[in-house]
PDB file of N, CA and C in Angstrom:
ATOM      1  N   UNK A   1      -7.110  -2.522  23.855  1.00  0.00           N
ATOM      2  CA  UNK A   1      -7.641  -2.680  22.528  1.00  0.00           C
ATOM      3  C   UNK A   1      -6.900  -3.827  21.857  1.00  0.00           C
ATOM      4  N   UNK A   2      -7.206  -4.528  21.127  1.00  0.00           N
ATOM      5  CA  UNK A   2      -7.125  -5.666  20.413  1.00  0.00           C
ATOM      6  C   UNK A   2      -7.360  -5.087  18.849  1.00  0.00           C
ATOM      7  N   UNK A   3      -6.406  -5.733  17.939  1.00  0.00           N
ATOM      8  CA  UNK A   3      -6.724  -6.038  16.756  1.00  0.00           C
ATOM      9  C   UNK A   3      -5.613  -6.148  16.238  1.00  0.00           C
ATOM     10  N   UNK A   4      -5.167  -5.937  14.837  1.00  0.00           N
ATOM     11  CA  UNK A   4      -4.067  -6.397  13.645  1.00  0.00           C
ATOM     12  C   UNK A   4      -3.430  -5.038  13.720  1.00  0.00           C
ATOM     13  N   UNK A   5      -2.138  -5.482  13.466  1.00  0.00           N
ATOM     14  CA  UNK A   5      -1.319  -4.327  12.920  1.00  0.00           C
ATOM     15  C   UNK A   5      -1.227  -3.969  11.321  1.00  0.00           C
ATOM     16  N   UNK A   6      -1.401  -2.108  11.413  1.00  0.00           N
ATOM     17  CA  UNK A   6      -1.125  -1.892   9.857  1.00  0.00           C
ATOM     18  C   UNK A   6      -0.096  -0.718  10.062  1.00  0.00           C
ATOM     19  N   UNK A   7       0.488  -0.781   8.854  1.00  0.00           N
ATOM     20  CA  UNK A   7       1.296   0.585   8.548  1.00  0.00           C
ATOM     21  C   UNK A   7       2.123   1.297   9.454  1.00  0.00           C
ATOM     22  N   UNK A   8       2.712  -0.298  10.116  1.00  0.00           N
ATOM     23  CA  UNK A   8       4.123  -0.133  11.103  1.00  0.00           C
ATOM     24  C   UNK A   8       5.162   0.793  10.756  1.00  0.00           C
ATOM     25  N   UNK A   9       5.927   1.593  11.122  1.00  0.00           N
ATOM     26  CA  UNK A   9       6.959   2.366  11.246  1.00  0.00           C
ATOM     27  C   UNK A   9       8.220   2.597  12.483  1.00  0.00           C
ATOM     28  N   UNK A  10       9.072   3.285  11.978  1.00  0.00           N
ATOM     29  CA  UNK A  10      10.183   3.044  13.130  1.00  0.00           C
ATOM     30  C   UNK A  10      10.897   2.086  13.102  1.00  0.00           C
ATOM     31  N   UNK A  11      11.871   2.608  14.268  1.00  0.00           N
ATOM     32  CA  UNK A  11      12.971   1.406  14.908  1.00  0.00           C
ATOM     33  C   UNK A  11      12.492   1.081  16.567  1.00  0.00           C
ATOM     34  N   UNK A  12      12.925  -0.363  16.606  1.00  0.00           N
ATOM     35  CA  UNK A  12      12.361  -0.718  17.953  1.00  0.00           C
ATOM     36  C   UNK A  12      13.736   0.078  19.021  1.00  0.00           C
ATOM     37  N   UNK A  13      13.219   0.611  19.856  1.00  0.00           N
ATOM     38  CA  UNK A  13      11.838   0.228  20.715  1.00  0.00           C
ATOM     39  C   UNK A  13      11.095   1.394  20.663  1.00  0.00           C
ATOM     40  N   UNK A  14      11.290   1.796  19.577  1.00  0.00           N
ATOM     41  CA  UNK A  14      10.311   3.417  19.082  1.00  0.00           C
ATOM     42  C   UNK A  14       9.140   3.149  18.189  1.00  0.00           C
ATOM     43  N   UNK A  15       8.623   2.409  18.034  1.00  0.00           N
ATOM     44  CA  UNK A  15       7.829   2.571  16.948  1.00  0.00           C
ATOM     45  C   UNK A  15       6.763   3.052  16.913  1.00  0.00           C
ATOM     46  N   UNK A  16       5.772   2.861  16.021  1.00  0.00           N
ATOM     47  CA  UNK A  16       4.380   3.517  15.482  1.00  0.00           C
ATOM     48  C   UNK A  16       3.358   2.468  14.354  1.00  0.00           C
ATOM     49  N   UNK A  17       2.412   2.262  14.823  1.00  0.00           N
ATOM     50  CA  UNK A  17       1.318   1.419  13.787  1.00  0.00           C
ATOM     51  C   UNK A  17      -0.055   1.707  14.398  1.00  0.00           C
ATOM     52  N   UNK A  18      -1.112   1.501  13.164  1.00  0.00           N
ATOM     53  CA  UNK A  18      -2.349   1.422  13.756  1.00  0.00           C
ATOM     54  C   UNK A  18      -2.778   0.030  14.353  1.00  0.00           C
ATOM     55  N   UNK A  19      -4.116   0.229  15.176  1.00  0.00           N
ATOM     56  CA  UNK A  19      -4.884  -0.869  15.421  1.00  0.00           C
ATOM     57  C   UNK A  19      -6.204  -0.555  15.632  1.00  0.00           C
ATOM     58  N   UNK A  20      -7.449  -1.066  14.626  1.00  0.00           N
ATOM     59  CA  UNK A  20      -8.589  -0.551  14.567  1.00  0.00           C
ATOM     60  C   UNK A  20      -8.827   0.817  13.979  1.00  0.00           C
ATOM     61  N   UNK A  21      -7.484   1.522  13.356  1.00  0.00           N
ATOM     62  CA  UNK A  21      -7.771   2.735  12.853  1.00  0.00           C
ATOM     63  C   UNK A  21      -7.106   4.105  13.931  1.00  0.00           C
ATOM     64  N   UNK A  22      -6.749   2.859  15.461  1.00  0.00           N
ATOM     65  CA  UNK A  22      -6.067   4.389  16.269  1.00  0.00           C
ATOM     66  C   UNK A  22      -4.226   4.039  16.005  1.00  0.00           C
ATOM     67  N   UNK A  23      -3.611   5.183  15.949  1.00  0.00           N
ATOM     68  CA  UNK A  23      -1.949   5.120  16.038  1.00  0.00           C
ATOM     69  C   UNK A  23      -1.739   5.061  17.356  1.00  0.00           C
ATOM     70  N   UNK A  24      -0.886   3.863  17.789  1.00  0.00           N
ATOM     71  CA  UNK A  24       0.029   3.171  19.127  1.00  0.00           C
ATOM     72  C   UNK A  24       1.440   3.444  18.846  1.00  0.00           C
ATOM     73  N   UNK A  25       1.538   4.036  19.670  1.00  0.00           N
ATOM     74  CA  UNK A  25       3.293   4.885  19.873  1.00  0.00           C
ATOM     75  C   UNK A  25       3.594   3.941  20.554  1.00  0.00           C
ATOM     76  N   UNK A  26       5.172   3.451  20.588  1.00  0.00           N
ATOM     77  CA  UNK A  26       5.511   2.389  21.898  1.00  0.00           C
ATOM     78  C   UNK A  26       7.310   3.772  21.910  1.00  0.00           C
ATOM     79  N   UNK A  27       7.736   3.216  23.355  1.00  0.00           N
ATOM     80  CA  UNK A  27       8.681   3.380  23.416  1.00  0.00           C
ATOM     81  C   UNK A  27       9.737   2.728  24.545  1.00  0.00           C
ATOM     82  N   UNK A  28      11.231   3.122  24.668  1.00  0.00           N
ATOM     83  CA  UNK A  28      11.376   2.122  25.962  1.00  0.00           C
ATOM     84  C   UNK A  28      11.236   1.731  27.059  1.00  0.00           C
ATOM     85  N   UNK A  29       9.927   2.622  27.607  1.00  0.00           N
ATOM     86  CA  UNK A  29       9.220   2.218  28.767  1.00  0.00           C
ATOM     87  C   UNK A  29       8.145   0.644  28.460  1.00  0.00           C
ATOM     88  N   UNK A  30       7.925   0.963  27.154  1.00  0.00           N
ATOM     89  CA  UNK A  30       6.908  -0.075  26.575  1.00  0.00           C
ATOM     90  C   UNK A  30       7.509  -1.646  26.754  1.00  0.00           C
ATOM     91  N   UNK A  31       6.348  -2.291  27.744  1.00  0.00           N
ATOM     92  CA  UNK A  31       6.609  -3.657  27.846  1.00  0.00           C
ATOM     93  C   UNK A  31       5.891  -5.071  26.817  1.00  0.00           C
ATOM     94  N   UNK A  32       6.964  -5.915  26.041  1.00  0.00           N
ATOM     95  CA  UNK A  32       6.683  -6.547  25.105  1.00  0.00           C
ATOM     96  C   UNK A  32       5.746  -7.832  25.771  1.00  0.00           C
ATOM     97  N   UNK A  33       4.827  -8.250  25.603  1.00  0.00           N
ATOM     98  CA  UNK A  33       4.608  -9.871  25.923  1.00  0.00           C
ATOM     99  C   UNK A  33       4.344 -10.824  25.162  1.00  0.00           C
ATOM    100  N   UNK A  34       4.919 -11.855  25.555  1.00  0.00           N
ATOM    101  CA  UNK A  34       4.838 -13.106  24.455  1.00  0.00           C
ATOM    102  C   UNK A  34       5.875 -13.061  23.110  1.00  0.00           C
ATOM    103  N   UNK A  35       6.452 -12.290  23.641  1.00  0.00           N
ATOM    104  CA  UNK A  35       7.047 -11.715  21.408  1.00  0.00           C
ATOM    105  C   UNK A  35       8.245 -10.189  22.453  1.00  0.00           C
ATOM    106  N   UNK A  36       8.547  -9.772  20.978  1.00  0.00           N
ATOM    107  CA  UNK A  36       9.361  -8.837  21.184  1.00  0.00           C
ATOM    108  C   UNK A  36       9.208  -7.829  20.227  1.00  0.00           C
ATOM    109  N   UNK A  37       9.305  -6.101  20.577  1.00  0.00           N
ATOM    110  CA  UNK A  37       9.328  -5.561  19.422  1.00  0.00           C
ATOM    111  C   UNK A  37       9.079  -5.485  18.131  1.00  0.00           C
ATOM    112  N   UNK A  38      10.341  -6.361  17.942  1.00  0.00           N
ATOM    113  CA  UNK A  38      10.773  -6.497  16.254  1.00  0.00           C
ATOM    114  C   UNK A  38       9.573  -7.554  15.497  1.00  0.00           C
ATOM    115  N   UNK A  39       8.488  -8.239  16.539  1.00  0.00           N
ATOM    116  CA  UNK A  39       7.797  -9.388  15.881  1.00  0.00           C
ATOM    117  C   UNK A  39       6.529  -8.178  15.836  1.00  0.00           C
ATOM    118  N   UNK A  40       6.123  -7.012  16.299  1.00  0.00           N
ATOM    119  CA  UNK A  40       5.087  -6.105  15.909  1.00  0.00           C
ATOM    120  C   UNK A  40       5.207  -5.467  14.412  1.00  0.00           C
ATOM    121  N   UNK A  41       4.885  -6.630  13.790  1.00  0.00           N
ATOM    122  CA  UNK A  41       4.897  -6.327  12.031  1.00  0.00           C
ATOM    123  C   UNK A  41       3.567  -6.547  11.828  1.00  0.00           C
ATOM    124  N   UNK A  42       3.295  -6.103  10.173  1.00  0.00           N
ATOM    125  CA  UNK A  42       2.161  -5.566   9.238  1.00  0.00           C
ATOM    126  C   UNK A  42       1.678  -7.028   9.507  1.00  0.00           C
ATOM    127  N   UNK A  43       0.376  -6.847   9.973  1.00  0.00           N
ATOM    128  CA  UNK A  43      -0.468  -8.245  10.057  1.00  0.00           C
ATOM    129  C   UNK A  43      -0.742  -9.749  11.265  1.00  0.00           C
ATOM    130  N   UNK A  44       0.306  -8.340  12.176  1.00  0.00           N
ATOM    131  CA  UNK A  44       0.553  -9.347  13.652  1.00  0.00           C
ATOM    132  C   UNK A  44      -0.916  -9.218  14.198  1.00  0.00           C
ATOM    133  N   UNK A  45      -1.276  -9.641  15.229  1.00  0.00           N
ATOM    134  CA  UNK A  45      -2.332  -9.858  15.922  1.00  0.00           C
ATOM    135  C   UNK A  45      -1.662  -9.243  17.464  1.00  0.00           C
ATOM    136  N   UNK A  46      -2.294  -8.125  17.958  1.00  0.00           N
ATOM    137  CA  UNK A  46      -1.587  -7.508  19.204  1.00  0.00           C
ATOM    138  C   UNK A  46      -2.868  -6.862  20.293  1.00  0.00           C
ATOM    139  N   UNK A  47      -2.786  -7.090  21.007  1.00  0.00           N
ATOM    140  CA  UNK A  47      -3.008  -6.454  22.272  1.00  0.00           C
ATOM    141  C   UNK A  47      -2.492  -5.190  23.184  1.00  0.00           C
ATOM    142  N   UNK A  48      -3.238  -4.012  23.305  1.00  0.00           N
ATOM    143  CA  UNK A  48      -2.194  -2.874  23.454  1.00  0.00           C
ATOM    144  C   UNK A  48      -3.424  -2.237  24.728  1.00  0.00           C
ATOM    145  N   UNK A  49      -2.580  -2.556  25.508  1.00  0.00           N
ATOM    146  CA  UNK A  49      -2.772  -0.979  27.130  1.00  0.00           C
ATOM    147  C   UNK A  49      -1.742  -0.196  27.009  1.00  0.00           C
ATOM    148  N   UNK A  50      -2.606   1.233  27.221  1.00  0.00           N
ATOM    149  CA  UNK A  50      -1.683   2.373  27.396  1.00  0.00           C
ATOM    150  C   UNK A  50      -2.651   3.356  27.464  1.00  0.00           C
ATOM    151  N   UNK A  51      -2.063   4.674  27.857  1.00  0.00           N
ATOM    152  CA  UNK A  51      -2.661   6.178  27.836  1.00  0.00           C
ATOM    153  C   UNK A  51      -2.858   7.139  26.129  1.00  0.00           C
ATOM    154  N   UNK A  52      -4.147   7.265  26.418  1.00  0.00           N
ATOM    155  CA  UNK A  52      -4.711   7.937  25.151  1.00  0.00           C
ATOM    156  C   UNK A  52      -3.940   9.793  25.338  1.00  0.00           C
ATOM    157  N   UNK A  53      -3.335   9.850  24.728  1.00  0.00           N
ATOM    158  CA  UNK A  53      -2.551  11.554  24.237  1.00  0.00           C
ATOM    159  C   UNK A  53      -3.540  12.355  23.898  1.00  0.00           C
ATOM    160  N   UNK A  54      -3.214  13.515  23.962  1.00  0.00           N
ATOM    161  CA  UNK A  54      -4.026  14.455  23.446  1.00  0.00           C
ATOM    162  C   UNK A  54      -4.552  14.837  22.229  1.00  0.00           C
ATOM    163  N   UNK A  55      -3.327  14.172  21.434  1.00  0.00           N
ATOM    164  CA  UNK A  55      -3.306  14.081  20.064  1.00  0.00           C
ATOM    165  C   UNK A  55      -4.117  12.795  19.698  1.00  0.00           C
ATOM    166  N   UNK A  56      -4.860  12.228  20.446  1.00  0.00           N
ATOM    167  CA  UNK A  56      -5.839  10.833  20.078  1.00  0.00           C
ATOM    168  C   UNK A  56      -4.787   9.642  19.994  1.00  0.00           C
ATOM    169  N   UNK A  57      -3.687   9.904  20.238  1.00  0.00           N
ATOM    170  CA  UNK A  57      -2.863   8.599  19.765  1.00  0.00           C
ATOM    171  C   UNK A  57      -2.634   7.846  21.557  1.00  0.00           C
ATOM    172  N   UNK A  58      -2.342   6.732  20.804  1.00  0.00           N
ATOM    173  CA  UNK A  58      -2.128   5.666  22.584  1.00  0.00           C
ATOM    174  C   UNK A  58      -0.648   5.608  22.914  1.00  0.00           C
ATOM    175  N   UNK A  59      -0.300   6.012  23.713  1.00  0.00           N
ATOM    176  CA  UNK A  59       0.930   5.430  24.168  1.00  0.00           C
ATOM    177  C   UNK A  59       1.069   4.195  25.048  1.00  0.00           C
ATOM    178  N   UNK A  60       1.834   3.145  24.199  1.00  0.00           N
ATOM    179  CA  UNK A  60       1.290   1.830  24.532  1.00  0.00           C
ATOM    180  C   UNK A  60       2.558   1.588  25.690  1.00  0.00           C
ATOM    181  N   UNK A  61       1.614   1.180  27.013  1.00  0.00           N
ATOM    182  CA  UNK A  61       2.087   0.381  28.213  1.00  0.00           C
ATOM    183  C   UNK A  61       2.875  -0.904  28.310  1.00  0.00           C
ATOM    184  N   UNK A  62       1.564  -1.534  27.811  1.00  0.00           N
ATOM    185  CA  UNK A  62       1.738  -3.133  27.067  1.00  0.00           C
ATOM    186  C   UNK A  62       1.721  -3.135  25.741  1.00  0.00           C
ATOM    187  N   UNK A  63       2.179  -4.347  25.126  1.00  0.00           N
ATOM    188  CA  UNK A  63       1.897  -4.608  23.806  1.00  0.00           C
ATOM    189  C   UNK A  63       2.176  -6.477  23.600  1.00  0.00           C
ATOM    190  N   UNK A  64       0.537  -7.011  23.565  1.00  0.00           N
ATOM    191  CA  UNK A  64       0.883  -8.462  24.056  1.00  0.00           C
ATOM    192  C   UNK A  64       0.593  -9.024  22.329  1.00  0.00           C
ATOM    193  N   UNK A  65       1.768  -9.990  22.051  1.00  0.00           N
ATOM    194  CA  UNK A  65       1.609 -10.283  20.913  1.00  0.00           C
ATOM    195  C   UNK A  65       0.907 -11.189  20.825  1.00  0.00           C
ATOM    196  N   UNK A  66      -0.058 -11.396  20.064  1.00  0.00           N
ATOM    197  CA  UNK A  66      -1.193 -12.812  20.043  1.00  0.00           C
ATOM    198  C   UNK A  66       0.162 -14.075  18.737  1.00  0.00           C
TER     199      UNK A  66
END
């Protein structure tokens, strides 16, 4: 999924934000590209693979910063 980040939370390499309206969990399995962590702020442009939870949320694999 592709789109903008909103309503980031956490400390890296834990964090939490939407994209398109779903919440992307990252943690330190989560691999950064192009960028790092700390550059997944309010209004970044990101790219996110990962496994959808039960709870509807993604646990993000990747997270490629545009």
């Amino acid at each position: 999924m592709k789109g903008t980040v909103a309503n980031r939370s956490g400390n890296c390499p834990t964090i939490g934000f939407l994209v398109q309206g779903t919440t992307v969990m990252t943690n330190g399995n989560t691999k950064f590209e192009d960028g790092s962590c700390a550059q997944v702020v309010n209004g970044a442009r990101v790219g996110v693979e990962g496994t959808r939870q039960s709870n509807n949320t993604i646990l993000a694999k990747e997270v490629e910063i545009d």
